[in-house]
C-alpha atoms as a PDB file:
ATOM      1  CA  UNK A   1     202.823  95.779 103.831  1.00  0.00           C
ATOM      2  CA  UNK A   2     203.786  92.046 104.623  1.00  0.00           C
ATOM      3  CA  UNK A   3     204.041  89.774 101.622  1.00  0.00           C
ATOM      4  CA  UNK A   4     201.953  87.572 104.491  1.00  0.00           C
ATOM      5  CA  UNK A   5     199.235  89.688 105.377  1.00  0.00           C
ATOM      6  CA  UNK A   6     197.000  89.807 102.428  1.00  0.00           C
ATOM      7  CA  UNK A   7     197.482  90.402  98.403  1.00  0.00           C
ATOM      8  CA  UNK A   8     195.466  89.058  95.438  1.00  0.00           C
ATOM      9  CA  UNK A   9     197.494  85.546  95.624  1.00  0.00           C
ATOM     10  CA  UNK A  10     196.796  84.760  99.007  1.00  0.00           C
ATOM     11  CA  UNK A  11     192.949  85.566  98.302  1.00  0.00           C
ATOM     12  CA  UNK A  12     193.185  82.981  95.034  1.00  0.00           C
ATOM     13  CA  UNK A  13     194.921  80.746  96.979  1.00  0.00           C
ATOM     14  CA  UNK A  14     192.760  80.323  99.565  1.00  0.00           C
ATOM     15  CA  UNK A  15     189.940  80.311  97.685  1.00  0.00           C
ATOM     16  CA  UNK A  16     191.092  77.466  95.151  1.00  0.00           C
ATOM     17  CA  UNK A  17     192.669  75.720  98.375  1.00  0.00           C
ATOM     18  CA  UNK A  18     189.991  75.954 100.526  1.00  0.00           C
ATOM     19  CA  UNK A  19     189.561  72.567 102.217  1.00  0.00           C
ATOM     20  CA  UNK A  20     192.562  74.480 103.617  1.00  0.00           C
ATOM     21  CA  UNK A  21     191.951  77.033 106.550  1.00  0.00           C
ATOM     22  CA  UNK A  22     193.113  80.769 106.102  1.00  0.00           C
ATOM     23  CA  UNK A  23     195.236  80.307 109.214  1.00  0.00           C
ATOM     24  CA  UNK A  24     197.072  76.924 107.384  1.00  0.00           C
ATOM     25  CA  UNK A  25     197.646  78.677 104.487  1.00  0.00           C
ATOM     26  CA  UNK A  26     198.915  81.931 105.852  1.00  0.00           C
ATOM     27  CA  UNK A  27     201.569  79.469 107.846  1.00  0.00           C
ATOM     28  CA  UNK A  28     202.551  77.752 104.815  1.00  0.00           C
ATOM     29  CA  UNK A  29     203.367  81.091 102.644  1.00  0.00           C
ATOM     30  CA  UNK A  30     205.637  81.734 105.421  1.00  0.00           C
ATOM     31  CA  UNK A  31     206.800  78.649 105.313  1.00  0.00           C
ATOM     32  CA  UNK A  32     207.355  78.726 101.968  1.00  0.00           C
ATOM     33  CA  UNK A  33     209.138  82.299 102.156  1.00  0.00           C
ATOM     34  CA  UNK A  34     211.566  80.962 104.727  1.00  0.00           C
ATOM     35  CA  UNK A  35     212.852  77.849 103.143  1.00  0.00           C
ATOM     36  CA  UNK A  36     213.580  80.267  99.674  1.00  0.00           C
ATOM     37  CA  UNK A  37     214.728  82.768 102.298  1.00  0.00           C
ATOM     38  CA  UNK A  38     217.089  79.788 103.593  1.00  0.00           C
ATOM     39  CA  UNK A  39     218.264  78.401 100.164  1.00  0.00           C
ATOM     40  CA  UNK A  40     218.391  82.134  98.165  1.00  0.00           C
ATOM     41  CA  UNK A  41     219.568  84.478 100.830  1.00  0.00           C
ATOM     42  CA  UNK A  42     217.962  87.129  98.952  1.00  0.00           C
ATOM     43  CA  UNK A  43     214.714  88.742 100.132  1.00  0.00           C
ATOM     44  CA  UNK A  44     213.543  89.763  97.025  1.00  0.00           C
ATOM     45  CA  UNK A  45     214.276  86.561  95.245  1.00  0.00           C
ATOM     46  CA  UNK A  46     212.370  84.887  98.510  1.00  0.00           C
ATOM     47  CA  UNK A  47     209.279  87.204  97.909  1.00  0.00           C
ATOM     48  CA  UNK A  48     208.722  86.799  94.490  1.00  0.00           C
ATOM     49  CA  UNK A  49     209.336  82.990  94.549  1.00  0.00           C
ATOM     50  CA  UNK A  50     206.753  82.807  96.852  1.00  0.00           C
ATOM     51  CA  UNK A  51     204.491  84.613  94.393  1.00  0.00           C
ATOM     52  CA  UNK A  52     204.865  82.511  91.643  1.00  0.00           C
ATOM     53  CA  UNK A  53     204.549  78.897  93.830  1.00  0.00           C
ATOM     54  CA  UNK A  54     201.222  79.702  95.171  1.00  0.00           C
ATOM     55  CA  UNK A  55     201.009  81.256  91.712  1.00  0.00           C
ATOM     56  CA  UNK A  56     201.809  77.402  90.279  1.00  0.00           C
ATOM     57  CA  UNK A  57     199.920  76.077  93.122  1.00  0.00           C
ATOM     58  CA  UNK A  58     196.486  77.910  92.313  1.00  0.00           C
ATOM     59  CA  UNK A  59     196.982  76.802  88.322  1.00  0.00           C
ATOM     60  CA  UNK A  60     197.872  73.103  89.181  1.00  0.00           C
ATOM     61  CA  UNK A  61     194.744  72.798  91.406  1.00  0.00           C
ATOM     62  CA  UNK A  62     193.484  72.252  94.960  1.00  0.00           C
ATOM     63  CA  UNK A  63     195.288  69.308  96.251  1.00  0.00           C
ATOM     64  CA  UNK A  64     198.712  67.999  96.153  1.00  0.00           C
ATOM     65  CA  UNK A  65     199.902  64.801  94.313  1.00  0.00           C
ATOM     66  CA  UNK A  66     197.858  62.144  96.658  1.00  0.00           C
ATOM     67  CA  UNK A  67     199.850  61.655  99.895  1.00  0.00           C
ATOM     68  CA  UNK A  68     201.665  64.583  99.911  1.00  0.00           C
ATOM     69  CA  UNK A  69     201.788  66.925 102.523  1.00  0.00           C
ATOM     70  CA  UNK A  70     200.509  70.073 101.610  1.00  0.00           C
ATOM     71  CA  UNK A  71     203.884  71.993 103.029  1.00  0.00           C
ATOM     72  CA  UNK A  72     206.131  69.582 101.356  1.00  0.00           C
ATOM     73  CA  UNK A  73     204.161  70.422  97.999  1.00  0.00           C
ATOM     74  CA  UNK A  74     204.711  73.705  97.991  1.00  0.00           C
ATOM     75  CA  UNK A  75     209.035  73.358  98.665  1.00  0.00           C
ATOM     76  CA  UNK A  76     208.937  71.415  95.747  1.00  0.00           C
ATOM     77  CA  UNK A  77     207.301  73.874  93.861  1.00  0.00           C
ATOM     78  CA  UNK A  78     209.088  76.502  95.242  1.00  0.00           C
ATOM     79  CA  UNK A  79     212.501  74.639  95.116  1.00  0.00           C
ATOM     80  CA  UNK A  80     211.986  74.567  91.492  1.00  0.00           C
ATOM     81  CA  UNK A  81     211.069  77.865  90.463  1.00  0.00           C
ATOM     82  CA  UNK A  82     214.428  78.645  92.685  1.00  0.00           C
ATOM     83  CA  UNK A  83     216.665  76.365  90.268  1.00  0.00           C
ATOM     84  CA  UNK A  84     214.802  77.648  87.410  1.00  0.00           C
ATOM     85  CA  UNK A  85     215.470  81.221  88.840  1.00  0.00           C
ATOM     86  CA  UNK A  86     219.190  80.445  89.268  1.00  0.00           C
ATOM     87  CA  UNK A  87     219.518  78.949  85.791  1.00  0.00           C
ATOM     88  CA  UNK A  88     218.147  82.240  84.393  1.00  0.00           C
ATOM     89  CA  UNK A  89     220.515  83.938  86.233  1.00  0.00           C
ATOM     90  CA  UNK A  90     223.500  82.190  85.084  1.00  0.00           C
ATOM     91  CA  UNK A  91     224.750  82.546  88.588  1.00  0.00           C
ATOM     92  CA  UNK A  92     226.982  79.214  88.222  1.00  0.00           C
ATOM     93  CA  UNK A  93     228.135  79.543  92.095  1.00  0.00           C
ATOM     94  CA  UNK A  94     224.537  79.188  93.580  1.00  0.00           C
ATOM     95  CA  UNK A  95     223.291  76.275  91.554  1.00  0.00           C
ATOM     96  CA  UNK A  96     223.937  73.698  94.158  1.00  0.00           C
ATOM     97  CA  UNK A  97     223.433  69.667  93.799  1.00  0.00           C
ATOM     98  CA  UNK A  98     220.154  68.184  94.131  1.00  0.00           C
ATOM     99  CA  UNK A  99     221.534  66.684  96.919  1.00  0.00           C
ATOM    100  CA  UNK A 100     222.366  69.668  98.441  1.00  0.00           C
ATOM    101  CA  UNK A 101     219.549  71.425  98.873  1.00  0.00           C
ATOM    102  CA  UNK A 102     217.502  68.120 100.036  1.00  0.00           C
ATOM    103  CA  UNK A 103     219.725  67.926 103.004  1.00  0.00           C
ATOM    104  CA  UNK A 104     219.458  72.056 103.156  1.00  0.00           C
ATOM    105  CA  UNK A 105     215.498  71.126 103.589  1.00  0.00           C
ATOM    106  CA  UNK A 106     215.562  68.322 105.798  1.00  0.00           C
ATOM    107  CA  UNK A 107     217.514  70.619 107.947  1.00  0.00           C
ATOM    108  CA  UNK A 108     215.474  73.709 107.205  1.00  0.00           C
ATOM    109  CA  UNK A 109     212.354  71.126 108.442  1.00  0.00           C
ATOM    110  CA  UNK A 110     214.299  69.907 111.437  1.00  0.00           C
ATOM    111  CA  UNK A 111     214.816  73.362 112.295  1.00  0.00           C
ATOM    112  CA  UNK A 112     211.735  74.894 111.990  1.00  0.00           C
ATOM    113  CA  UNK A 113     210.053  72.179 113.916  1.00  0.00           C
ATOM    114  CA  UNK A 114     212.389  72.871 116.496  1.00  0.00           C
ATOM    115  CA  UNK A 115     212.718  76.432 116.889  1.00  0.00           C
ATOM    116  CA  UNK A 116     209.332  77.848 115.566  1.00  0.00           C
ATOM    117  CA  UNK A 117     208.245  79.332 118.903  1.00  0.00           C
ATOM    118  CA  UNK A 118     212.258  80.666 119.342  1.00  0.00           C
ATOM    119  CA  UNK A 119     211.673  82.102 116.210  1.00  0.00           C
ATOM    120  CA  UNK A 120     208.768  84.161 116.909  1.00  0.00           C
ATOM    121  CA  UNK A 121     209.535  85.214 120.144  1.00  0.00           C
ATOM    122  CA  UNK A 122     213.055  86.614 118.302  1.00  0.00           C
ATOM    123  CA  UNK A 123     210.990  88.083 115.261  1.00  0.00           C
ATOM    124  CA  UNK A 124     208.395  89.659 118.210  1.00  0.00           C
ATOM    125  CA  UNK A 125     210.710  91.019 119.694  1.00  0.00           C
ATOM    126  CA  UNK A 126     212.678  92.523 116.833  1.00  0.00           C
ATOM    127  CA  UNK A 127     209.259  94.273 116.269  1.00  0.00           C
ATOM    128  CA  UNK A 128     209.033  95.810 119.852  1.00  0.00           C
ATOM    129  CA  UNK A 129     212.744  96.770 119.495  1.00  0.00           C
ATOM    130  CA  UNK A 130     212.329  98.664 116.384  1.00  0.00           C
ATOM    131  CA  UNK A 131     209.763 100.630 117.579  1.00  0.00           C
ATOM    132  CA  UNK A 132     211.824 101.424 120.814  1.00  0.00           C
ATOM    133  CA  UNK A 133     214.597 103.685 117.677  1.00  0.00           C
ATOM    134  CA  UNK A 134     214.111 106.855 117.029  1.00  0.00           C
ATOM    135  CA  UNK A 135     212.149 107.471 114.114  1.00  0.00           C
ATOM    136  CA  UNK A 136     215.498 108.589 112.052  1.00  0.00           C
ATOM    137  CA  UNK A 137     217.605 104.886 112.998  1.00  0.00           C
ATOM    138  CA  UNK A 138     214.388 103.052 112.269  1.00  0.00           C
ATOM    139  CA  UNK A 139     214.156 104.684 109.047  1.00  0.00           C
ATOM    140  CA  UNK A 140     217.891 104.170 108.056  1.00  0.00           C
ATOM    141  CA  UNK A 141     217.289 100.415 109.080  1.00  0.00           C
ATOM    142  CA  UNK A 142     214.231 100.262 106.996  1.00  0.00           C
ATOM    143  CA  UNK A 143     215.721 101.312 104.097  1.00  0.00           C
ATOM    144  CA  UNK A 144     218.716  99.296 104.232  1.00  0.00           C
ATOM    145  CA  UNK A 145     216.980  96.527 104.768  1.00  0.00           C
ATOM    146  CA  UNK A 146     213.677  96.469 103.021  1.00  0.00           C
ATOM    147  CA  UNK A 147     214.854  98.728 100.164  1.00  0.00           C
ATOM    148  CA  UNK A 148     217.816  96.387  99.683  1.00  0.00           C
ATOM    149  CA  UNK A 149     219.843 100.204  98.990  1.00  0.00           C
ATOM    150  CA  UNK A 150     223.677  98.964  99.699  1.00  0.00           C
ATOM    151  CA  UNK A 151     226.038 101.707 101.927  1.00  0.00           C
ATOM    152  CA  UNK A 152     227.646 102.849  98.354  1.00  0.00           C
ATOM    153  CA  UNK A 153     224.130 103.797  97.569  1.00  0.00           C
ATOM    154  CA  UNK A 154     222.429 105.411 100.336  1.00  0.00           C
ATOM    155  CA  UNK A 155     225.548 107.309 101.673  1.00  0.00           C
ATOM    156  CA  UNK A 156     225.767 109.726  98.806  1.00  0.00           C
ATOM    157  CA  UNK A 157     222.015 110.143  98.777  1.00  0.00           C
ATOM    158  CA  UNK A 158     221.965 111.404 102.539  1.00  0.00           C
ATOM    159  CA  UNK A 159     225.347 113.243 101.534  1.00  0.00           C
ATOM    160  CA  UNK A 160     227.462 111.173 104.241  1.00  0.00           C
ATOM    161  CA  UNK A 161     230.513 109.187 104.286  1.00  0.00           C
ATOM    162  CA  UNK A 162     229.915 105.575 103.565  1.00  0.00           C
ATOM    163  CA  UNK A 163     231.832 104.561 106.410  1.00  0.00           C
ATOM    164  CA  UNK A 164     230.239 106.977 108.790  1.00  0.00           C
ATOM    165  CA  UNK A 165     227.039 105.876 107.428  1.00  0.00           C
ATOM    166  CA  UNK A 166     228.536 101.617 108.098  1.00  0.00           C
ATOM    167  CA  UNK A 167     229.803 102.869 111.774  1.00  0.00           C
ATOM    168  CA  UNK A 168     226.005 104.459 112.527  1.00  0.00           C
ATOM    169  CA  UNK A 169     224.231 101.065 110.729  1.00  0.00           C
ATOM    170  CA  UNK A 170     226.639  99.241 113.235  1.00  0.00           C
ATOM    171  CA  UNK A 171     225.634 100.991 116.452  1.00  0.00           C
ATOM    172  CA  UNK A 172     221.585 100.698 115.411  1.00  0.00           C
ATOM    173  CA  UNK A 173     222.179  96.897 114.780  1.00  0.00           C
ATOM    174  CA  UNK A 174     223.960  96.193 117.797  1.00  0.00           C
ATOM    175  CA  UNK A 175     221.251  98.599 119.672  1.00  0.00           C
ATOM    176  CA  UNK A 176     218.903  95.920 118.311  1.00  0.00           C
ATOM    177  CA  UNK A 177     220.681  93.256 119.284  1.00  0.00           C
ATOM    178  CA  UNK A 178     220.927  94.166 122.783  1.00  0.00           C
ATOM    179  CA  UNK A 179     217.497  95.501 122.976  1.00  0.00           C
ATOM    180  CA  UNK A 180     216.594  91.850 121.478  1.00  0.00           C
ATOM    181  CA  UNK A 181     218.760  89.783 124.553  1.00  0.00           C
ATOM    182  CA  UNK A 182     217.196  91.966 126.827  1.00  0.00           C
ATOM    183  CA  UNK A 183     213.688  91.276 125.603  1.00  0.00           C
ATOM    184  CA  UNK A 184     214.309  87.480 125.133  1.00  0.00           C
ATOM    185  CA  UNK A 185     215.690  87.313 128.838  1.00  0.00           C
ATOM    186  CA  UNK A 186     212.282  89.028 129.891  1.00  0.00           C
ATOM    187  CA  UNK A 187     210.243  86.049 128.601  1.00  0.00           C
END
């Protein structure tokens, strides 16, 4: 199930925010999970970051401090649940300046304002490709990816060779990533 499509926060959310449409809303989690995708590089931390700022966001109200757009609200939530994550952590080499991840926003912004249709036409067809595998590479995909499961981990489990399991990961990707160009070209 997508952290997007539905969940007891988005239904609190939208109900506390509701001079906000569903649609908005729905566009700002994802929004929201992209920038902490961005600055984290770590789906999980992404996800449950996200949680917890329209977690904040619910508990602090319906409207952002006066003037604020709604979308830069929520990155400064989010951005500092991520620091506070990081401190927790102790992770010394991802604590970057405040500076730093201000310019890593204004880019992530500039970005996203330019590439939001590229973006979905990539992650649409990533969907159309990955139902194109066979049901065993989409599965070994899946669970590297959405399980989080490194090589070391899953080989032994399927009773494989971590590098014969790396060389078959390899083929899938690049499978994908042709099926992807070709799809892209189409449009």
């Amino acid at each position: 199930m997508s952290l997007f499509a539905s969940g007891d926060i988005n239904s609190m959310v939208m109900t506390s925010l509701s001079q906000h449409d569903p649609q908005t809303l729905a566009a700002q989690r994802e929004g929201v999970y992209r920038f902490l995708l961005f600055l984290s590089q770590n789906r999980e931390v992404a996800e449950e970051i996200t949680q917890e700022t329209f977690s904040v966001a619910l508990s602090k109200g319906t409207n952002p401090d006066s003037g604020q757009e709604l979308g830069a609200w929520l990155r400064t939530i989010a951005k500092n649940l991520l620091w506070n994550h990081w401190r927790k952590q102790s992770a010394p080499w991802l604590l970057f300046s405040s500076e730093v991840v201000e310019l890593a926003e204004s880019r992530f912004i500039q970005a996203g304002a330019e590439n939001k249709d590229r973006w979905e036409s990539r992650q649409n067809a990533l969907l159309s490709c990955m139902k194109k595998l066979s049901d065993a590479s989409r599965a070994l995909i899946l669970r590297r990816y959405q399980s989080g499961e490194s090589i070391g981990q899953m080989a032994p489990a399927m009773g494989i060779n971590p590098k014969a399991l790396g060389k078959r990961l390899d083929r899938i990707r690049q499978s994908l990533r042709d099926c992807i160009a070709s799809f892209l070209k189409e449009e």
